[in-house]
PDB file of N, CA and C in Angstrom:
ATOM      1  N   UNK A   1     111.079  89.836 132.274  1.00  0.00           N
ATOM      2  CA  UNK A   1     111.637  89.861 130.943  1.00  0.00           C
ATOM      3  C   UNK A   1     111.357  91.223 130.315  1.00  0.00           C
ATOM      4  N   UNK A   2     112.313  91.974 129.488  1.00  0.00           N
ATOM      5  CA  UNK A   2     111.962  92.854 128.972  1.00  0.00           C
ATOM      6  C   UNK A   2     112.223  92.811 127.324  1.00  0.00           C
ATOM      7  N   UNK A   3     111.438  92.813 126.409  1.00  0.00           N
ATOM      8  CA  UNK A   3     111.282  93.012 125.056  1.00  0.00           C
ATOM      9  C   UNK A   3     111.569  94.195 124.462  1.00  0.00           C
ATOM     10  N   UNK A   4     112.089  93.837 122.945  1.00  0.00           N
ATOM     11  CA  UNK A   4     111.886  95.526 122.353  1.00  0.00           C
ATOM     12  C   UNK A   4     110.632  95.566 121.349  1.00  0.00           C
ATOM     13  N   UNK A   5     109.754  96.718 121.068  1.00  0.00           N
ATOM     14  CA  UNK A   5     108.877  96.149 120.484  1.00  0.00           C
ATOM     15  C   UNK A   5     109.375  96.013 118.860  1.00  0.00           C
ATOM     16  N   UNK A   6     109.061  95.301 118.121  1.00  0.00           N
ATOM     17  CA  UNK A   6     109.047  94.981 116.487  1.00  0.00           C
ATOM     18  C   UNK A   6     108.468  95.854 115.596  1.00  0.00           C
ATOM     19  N   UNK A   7     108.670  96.352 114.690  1.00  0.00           N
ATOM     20  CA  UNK A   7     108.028  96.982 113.561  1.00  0.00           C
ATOM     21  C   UNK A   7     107.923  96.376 112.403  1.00  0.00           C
ATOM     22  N   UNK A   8     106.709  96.117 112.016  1.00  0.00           N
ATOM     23  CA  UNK A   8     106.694  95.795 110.591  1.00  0.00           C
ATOM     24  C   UNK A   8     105.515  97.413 109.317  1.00  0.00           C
ATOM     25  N   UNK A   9     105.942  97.280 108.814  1.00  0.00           N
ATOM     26  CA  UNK A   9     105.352  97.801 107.752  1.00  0.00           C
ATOM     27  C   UNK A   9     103.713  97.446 106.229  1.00  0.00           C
ATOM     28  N   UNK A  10     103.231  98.070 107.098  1.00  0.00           N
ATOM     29  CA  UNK A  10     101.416  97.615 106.741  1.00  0.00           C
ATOM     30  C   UNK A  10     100.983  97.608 105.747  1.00  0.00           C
ATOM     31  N   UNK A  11     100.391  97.452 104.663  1.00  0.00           N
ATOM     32  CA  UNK A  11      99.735  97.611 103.156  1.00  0.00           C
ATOM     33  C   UNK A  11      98.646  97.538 103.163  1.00  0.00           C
ATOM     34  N   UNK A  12      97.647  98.384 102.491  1.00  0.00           N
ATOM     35  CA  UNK A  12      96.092  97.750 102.551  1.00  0.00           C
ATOM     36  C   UNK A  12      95.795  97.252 104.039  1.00  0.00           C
ATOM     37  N   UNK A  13      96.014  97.862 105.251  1.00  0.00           N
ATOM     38  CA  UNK A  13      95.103  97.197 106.222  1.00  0.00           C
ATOM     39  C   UNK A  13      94.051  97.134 106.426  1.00  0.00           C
ATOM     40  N   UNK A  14      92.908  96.463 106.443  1.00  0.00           N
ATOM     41  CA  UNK A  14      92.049  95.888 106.429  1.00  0.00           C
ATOM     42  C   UNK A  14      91.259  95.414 105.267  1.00  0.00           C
ATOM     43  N   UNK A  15      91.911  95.024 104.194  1.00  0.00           N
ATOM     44  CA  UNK A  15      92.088  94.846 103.519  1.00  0.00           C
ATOM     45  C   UNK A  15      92.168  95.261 101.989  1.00  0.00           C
ATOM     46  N   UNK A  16      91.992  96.769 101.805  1.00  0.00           N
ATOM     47  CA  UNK A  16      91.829  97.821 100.939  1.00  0.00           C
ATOM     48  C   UNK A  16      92.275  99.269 101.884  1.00  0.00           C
ATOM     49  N   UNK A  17      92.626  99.184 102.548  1.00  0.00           N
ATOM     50  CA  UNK A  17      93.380 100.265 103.052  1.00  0.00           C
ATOM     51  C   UNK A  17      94.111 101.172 102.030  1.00  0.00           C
ATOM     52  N   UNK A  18      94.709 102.410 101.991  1.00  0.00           N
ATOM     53  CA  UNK A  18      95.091 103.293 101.478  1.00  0.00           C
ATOM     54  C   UNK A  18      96.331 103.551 102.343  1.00  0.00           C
ATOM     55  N   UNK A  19      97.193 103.460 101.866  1.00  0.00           N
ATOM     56  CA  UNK A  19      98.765 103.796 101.818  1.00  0.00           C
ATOM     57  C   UNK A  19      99.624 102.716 102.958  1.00  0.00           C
ATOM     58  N   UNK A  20     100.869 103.364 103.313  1.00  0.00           N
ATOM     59  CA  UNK A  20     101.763 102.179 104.475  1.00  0.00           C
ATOM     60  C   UNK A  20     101.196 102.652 105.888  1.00  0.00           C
ATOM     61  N   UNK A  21     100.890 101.894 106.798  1.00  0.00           N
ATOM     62  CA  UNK A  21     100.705 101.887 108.196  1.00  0.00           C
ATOM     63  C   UNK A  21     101.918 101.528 108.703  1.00  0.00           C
ATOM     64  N   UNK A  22     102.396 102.199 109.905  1.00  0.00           N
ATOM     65  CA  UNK A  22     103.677 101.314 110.604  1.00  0.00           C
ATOM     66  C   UNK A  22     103.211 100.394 112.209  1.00  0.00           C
ATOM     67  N   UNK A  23     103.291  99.029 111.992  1.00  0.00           N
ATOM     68  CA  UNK A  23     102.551  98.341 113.102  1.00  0.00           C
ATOM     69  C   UNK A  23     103.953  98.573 113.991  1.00  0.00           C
ATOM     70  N   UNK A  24     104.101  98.199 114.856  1.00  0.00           N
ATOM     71  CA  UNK A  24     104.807  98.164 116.396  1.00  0.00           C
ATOM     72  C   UNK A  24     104.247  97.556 117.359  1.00  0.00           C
ATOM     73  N   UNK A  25     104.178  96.157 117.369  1.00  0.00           N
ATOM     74  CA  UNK A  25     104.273  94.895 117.973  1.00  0.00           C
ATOM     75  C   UNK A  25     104.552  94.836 119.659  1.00  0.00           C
ATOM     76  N   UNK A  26     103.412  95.185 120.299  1.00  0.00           N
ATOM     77  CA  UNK A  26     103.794  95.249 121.979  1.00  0.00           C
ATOM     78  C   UNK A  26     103.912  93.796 122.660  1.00  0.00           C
ATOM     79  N   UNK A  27     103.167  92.750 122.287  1.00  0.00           N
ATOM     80  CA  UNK A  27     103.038  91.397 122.188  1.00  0.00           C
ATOM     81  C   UNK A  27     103.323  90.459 120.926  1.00  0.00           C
ATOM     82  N   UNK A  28     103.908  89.713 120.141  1.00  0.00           N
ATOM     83  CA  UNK A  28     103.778  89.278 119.504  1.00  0.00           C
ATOM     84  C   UNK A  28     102.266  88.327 119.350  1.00  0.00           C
ATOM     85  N   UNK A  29     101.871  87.585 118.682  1.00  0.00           N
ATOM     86  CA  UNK A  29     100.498  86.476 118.561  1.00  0.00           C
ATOM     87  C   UNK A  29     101.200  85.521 119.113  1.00  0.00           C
ATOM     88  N   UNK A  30     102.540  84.533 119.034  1.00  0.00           N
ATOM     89  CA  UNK A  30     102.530  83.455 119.542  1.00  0.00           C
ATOM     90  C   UNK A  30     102.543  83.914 121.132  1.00  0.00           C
ATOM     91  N   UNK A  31     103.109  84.893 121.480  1.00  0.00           N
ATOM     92  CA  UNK A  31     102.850  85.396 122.735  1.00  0.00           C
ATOM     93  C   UNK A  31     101.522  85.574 123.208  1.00  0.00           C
ATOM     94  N   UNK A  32     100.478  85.746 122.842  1.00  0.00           N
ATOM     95  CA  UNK A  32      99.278  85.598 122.858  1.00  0.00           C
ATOM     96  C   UNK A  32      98.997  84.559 123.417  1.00  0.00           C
ATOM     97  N   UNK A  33      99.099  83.073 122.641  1.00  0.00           N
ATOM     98  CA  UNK A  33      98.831  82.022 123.072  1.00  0.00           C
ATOM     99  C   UNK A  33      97.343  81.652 122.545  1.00  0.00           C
ATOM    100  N   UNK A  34      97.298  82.186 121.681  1.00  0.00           N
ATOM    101  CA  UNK A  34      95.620  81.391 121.037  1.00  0.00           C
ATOM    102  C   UNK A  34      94.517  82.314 121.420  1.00  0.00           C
ATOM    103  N   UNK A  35      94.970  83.261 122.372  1.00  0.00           N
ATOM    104  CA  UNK A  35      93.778  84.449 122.640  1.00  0.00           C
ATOM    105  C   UNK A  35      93.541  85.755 122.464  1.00  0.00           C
ATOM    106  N   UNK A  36      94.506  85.898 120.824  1.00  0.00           N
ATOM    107  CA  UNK A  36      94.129  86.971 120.286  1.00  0.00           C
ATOM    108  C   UNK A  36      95.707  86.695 119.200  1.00  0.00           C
ATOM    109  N   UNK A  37      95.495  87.814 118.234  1.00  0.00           N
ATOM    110  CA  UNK A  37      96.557  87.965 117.202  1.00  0.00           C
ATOM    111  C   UNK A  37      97.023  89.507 116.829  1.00  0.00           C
ATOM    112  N   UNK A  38      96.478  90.512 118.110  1.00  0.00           N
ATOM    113  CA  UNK A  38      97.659  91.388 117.834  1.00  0.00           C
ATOM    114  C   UNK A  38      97.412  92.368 118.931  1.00  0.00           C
ATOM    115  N   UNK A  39      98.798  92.912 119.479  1.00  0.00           N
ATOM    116  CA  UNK A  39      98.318  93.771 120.832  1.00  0.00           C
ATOM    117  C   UNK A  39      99.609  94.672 119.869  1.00  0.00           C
ATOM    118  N   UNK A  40      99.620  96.089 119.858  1.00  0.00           N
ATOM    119  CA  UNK A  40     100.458  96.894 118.862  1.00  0.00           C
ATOM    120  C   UNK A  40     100.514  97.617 118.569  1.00  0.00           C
ATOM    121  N   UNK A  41     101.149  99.263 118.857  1.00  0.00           N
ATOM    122  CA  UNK A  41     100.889 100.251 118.556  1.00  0.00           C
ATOM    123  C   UNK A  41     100.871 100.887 116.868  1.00  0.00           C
ATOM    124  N   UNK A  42     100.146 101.473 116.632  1.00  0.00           N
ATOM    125  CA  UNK A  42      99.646 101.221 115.019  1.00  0.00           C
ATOM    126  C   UNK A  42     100.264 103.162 114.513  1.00  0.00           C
ATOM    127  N   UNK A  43     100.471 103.295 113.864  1.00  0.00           N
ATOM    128  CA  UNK A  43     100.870 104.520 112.936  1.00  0.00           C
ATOM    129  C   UNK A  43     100.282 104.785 111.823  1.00  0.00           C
ATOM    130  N   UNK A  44      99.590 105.964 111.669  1.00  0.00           N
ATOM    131  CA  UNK A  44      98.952 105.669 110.050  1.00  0.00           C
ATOM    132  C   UNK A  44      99.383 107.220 109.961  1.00  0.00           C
ATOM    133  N   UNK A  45     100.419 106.963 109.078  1.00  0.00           N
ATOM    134  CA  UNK A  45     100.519 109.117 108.781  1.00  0.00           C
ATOM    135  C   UNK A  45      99.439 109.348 107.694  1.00  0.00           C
ATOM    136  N   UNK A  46     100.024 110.894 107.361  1.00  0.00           N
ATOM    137  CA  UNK A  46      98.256 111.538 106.901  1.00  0.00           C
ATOM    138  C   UNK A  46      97.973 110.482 105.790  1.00  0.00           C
ATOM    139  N   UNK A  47      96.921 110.979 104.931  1.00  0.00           N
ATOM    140  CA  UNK A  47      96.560 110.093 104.150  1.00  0.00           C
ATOM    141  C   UNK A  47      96.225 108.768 104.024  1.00  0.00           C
ATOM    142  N   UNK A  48      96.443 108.275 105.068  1.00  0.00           N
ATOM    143  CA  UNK A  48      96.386 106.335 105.118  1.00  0.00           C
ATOM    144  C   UNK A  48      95.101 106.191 106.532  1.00  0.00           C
ATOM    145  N   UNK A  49      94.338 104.696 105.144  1.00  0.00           N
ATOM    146  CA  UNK A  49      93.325 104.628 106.135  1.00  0.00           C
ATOM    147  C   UNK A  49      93.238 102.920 106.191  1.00  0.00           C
ATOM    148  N   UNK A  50      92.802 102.389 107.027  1.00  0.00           N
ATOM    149  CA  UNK A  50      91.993 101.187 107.449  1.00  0.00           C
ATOM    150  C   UNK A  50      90.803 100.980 107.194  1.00  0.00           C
ATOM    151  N   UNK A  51      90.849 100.045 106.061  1.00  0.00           N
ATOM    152  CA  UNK A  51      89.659  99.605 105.431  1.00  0.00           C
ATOM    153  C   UNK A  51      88.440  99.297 106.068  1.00  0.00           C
ATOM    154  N   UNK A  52      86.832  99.540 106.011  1.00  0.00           N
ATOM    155  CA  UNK A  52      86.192  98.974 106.246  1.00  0.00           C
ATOM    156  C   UNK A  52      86.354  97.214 106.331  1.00  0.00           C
ATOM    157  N   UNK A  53      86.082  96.710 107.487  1.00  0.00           N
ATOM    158  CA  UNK A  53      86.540  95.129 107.586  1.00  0.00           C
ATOM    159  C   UNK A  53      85.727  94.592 108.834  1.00  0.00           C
ATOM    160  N   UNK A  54      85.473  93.312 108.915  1.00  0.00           N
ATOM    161  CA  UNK A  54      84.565  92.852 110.066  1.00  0.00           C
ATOM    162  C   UNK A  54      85.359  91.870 110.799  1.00  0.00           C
ATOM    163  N   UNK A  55      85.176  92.084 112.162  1.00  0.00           N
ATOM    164  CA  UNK A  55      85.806  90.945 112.779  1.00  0.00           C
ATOM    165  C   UNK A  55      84.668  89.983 113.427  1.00  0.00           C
ATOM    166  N   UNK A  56      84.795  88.377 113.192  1.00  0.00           N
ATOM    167  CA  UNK A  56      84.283  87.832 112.754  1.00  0.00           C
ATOM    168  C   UNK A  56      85.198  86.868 114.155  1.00  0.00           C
ATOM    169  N   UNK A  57      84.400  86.136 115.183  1.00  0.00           N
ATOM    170  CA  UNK A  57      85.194  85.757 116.430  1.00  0.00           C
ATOM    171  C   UNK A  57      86.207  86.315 117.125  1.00  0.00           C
ATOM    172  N   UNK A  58      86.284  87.706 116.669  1.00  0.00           N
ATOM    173  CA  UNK A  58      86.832  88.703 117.748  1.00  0.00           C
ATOM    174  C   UNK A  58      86.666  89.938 117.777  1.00  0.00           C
ATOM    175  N   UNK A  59      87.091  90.777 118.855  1.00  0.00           N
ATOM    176  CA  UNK A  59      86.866  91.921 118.957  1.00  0.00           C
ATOM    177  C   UNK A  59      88.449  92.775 119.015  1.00  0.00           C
ATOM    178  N   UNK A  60      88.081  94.199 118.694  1.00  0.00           N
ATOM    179  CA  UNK A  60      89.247  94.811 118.411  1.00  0.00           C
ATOM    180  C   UNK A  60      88.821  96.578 119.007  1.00  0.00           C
ATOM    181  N   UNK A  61      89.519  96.635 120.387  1.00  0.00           N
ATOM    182  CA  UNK A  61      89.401  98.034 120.889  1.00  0.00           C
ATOM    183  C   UNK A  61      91.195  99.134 120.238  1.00  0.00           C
ATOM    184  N   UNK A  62      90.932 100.366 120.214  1.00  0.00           N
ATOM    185  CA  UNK A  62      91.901 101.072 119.940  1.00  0.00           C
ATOM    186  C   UNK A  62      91.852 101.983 120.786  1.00  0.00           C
ATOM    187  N   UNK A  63      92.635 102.646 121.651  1.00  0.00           N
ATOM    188  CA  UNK A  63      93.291 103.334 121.980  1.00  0.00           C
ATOM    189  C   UNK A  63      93.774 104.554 121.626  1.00  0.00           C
ATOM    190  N   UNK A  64      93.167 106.032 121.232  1.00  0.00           N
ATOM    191  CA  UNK A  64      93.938 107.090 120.367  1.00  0.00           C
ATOM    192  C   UNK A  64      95.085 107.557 121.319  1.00  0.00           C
ATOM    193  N   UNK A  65      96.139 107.588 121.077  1.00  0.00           N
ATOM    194  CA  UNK A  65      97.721 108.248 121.630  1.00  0.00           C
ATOM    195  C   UNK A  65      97.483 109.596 121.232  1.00  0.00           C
ATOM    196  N   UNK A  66      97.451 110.100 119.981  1.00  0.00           N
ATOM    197  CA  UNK A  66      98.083 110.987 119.292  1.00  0.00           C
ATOM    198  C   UNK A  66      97.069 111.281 117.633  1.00  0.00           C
ATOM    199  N   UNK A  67      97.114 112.471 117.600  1.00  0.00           N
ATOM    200  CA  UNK A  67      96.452 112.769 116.310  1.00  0.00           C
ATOM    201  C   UNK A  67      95.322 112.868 116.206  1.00  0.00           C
ATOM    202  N   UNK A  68      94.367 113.352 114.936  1.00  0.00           N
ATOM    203  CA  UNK A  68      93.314 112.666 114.526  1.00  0.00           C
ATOM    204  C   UNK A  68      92.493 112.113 113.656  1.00  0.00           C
ATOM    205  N   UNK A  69      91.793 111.451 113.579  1.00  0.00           N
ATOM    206  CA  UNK A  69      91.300 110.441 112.478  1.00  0.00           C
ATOM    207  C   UNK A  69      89.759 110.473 112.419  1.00  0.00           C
ATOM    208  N   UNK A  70      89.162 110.013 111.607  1.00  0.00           N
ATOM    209  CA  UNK A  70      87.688 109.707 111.358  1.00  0.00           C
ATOM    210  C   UNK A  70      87.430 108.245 111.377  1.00  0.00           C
ATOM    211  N   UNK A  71      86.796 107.705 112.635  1.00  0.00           N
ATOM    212  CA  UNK A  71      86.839 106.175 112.889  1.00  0.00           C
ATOM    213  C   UNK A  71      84.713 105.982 112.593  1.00  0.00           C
ATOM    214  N   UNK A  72      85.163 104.841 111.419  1.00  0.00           N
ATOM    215  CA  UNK A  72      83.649 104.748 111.011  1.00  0.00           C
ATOM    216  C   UNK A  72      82.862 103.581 112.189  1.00  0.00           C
ATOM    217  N   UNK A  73      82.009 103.712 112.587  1.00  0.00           N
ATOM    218  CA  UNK A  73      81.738 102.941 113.836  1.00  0.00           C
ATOM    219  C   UNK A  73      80.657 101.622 112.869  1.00  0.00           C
ATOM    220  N   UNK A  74      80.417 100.314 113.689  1.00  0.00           N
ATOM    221  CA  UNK A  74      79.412  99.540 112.732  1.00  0.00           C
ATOM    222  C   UNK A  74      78.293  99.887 112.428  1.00  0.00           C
ATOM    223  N   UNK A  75      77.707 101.378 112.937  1.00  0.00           N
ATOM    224  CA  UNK A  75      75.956 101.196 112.288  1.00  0.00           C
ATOM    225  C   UNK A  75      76.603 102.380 111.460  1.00  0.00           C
ATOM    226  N   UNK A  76      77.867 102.879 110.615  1.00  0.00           N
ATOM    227  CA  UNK A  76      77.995 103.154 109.901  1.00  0.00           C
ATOM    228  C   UNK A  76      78.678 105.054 110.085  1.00  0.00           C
ATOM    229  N   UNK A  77      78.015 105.267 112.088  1.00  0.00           N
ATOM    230  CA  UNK A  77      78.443 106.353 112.066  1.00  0.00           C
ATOM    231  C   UNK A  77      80.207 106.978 112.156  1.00  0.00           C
ATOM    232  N   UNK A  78      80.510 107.733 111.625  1.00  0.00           N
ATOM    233  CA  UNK A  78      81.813 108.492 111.423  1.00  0.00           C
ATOM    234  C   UNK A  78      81.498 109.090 112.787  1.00  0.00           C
ATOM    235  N   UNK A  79      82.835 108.754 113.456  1.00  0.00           N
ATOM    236  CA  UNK A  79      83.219 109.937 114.724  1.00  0.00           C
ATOM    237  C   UNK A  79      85.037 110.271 114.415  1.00  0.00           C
ATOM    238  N   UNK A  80      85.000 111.910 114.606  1.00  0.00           N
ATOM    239  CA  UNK A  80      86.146 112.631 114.971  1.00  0.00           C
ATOM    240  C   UNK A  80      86.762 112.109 116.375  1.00  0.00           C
ATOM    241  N   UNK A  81      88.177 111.391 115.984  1.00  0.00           N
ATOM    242  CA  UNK A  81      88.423 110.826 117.778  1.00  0.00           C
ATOM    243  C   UNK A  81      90.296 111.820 117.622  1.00  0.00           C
ATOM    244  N   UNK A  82      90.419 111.744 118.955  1.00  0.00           N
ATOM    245  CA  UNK A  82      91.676 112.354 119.108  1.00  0.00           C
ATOM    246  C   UNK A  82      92.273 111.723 120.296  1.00  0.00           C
ATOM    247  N   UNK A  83      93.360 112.053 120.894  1.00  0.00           N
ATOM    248  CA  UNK A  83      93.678 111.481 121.932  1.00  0.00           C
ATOM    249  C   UNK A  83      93.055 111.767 123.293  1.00  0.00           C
ATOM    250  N   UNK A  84      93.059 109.897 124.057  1.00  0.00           N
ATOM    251  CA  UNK A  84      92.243 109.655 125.120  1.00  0.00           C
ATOM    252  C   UNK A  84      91.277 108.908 124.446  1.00  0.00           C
ATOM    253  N   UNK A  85      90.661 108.751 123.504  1.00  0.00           N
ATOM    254  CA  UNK A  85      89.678 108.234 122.767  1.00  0.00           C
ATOM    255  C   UNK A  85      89.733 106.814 122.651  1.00  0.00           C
ATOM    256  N   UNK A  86      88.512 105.917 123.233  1.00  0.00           N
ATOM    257  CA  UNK A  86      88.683 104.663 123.278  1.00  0.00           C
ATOM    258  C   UNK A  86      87.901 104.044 121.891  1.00  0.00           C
ATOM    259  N   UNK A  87      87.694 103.824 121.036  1.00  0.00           N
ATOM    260  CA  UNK A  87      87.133 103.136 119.890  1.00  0.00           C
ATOM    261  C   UNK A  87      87.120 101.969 119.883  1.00  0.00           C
ATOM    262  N   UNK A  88      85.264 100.866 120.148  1.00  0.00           N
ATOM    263  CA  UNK A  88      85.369  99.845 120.962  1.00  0.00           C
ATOM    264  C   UNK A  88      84.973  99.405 119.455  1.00  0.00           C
ATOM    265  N   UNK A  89      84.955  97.881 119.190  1.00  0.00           N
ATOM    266  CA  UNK A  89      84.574  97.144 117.975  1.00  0.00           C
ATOM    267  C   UNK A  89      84.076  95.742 118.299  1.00  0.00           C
ATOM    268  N   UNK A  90      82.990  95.429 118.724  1.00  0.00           N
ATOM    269  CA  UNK A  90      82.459  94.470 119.061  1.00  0.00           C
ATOM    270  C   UNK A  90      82.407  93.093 118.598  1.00  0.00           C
ATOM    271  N   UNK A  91      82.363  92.034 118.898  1.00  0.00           N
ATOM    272  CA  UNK A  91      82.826  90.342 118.438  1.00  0.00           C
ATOM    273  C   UNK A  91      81.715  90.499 117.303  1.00  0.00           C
ATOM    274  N   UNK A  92      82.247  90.271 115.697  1.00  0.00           N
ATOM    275  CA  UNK A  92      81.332  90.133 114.923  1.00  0.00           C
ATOM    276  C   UNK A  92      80.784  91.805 113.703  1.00  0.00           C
ATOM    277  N   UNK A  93      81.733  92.414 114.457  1.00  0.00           N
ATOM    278  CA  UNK A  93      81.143  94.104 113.687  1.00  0.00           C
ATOM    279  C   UNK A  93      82.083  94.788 112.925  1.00  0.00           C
ATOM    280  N   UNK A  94      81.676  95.216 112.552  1.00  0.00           N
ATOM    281  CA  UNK A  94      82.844  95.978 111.404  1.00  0.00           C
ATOM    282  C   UNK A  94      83.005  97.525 111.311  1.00  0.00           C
ATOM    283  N   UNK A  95      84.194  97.594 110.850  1.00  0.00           N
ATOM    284  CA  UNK A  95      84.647  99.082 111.441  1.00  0.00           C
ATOM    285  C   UNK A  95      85.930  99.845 110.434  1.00  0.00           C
ATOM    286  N   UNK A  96      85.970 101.384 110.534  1.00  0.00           N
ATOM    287  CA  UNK A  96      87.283 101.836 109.495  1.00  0.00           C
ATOM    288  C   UNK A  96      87.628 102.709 110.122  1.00  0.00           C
ATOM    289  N   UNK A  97      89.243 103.339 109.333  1.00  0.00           N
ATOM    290  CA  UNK A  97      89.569 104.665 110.359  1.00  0.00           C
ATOM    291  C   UNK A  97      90.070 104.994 109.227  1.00  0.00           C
ATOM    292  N   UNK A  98      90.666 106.248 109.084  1.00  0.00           N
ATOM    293  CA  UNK A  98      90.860 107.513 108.420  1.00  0.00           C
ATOM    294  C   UNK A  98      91.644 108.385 108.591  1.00  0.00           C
ATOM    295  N   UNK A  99      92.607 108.451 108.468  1.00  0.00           N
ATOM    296  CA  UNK A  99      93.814 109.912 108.829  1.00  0.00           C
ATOM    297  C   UNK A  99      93.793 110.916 107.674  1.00  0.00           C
ATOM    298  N   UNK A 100      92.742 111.913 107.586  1.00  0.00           N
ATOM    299  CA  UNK A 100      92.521 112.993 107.022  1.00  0.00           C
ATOM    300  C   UNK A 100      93.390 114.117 107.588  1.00  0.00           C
ATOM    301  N   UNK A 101      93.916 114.086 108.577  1.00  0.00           N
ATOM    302  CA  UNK A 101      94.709 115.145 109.066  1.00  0.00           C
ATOM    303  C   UNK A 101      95.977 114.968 108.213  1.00  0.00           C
ATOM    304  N   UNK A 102      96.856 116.552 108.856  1.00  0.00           N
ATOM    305  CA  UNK A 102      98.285 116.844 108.601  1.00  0.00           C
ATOM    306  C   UNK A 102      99.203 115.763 109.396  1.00  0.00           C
ATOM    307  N   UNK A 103      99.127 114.793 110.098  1.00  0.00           N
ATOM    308  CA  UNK A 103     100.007 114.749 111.042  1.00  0.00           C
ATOM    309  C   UNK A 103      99.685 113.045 111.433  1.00  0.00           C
ATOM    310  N   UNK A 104     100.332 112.693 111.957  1.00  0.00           N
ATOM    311  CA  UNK A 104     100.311 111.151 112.254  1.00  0.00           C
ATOM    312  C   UNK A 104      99.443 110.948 112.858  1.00  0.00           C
ATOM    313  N   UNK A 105      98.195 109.881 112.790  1.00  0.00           N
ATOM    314  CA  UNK A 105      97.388 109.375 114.133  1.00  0.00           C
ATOM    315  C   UNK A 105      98.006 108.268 114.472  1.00  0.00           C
ATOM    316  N   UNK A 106      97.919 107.848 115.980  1.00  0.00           N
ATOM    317  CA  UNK A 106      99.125 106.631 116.560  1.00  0.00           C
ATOM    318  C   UNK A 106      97.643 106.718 117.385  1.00  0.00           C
ATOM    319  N   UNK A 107      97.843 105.016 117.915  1.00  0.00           N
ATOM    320  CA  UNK A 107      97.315 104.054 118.767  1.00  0.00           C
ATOM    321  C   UNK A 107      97.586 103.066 118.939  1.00  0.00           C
ATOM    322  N   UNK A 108      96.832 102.634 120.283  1.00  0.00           N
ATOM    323  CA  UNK A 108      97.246 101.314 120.223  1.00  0.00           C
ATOM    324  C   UNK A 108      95.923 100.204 119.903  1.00  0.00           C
ATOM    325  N   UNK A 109      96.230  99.272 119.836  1.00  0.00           N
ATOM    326  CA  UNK A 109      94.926  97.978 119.041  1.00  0.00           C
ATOM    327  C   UNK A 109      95.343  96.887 119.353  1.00  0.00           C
ATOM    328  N   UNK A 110      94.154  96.184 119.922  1.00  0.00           N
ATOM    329  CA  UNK A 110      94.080  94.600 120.284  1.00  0.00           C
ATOM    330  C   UNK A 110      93.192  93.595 119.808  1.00  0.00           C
ATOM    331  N   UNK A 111      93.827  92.883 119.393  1.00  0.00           N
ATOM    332  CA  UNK A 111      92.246  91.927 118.189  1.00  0.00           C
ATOM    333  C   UNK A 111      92.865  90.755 119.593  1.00  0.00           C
ATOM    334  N   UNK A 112      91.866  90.451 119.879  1.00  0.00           N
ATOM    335  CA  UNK A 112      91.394  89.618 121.047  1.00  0.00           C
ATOM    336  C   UNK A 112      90.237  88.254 120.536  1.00  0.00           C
ATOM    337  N   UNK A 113      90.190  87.280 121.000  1.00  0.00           N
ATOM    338  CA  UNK A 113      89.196  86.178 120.285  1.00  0.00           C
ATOM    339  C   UNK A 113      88.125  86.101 121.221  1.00  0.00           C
ATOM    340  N   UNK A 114      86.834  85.750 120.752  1.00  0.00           N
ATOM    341  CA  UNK A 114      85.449  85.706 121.752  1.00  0.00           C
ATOM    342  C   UNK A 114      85.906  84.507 123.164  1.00  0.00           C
TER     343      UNK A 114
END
C-alpha cells in the first residue's frame, strides 16, 4: 500500500509552544493500533518552539533532518542539535525544542507507549 502523508497545522505544541508548527503525518494513530499516537515529520520555522512537556507512559525520540534548534533535555540541559542528531526522551521525562535559527528545523518524531 502506498499513502500520501497528511498535514495538519500545530498551535502551542506542547502545550505553550510559540508560533504554527507544520506536522506531516507518516503513520496516522489509528494506524498505530494502540502503540503509540504519532510517527510524523514535524516543521517548526524560525521562531517556533515546543513547549516544555512530559511524557507520561510514553516515550518520544526525534530525528534532526534539517536545521537547527536548541533541544532542552530532562535534567534540564540545552543541547545545539543539527542534522543526524538523534534526541532520545525517555517513558516518563520531559523535554523542549527551540528554533532560534534563520531557517526551518524539520524532523521526524514518534510518541510510542511503554
Amino acid at each position: 500500500m502506498v499513502r500520501k502523508e497528511t498535514a495538519i497545522i500545530r498551535e502551542k505544541m506542547g502545550g505553550n509552544g510559540i508560533g504554527k508548527a507544520y506536522q506531516y503525518n507518516i503513520v496516522s494513530k489509528e494506524d498505530l493500533h494502540g502503540h503509540g499516537r504519532m510517527f510524523a515529520k514535524i516543521v517548526l520555522p524560525p521562531g517556533t518552539t515546543i513547549s516544555w512537556h512530559t511524557h507520561v507512559g510514553e516515550t518520544e525520540p526525534y530525528y534532526i533532518l534539517s536545521g537547527v534548534g536548541d533541544f532542552t533535555d530532562n535534567d534540564g540541559t540545552v543541547y545545539k542539535v543539527t542534522a543526524g542528531d538523534i534526541c532520545t526522551i525517555g517513558f516518563g521525562e520531559s523535554h523542549a525544542l527551540e528554533n532560534n535559527s534563520t531557517e526551518d528545523l524539520v524532523f521526524i518524531a514518534l510518541i510510542y507507549n511503554e
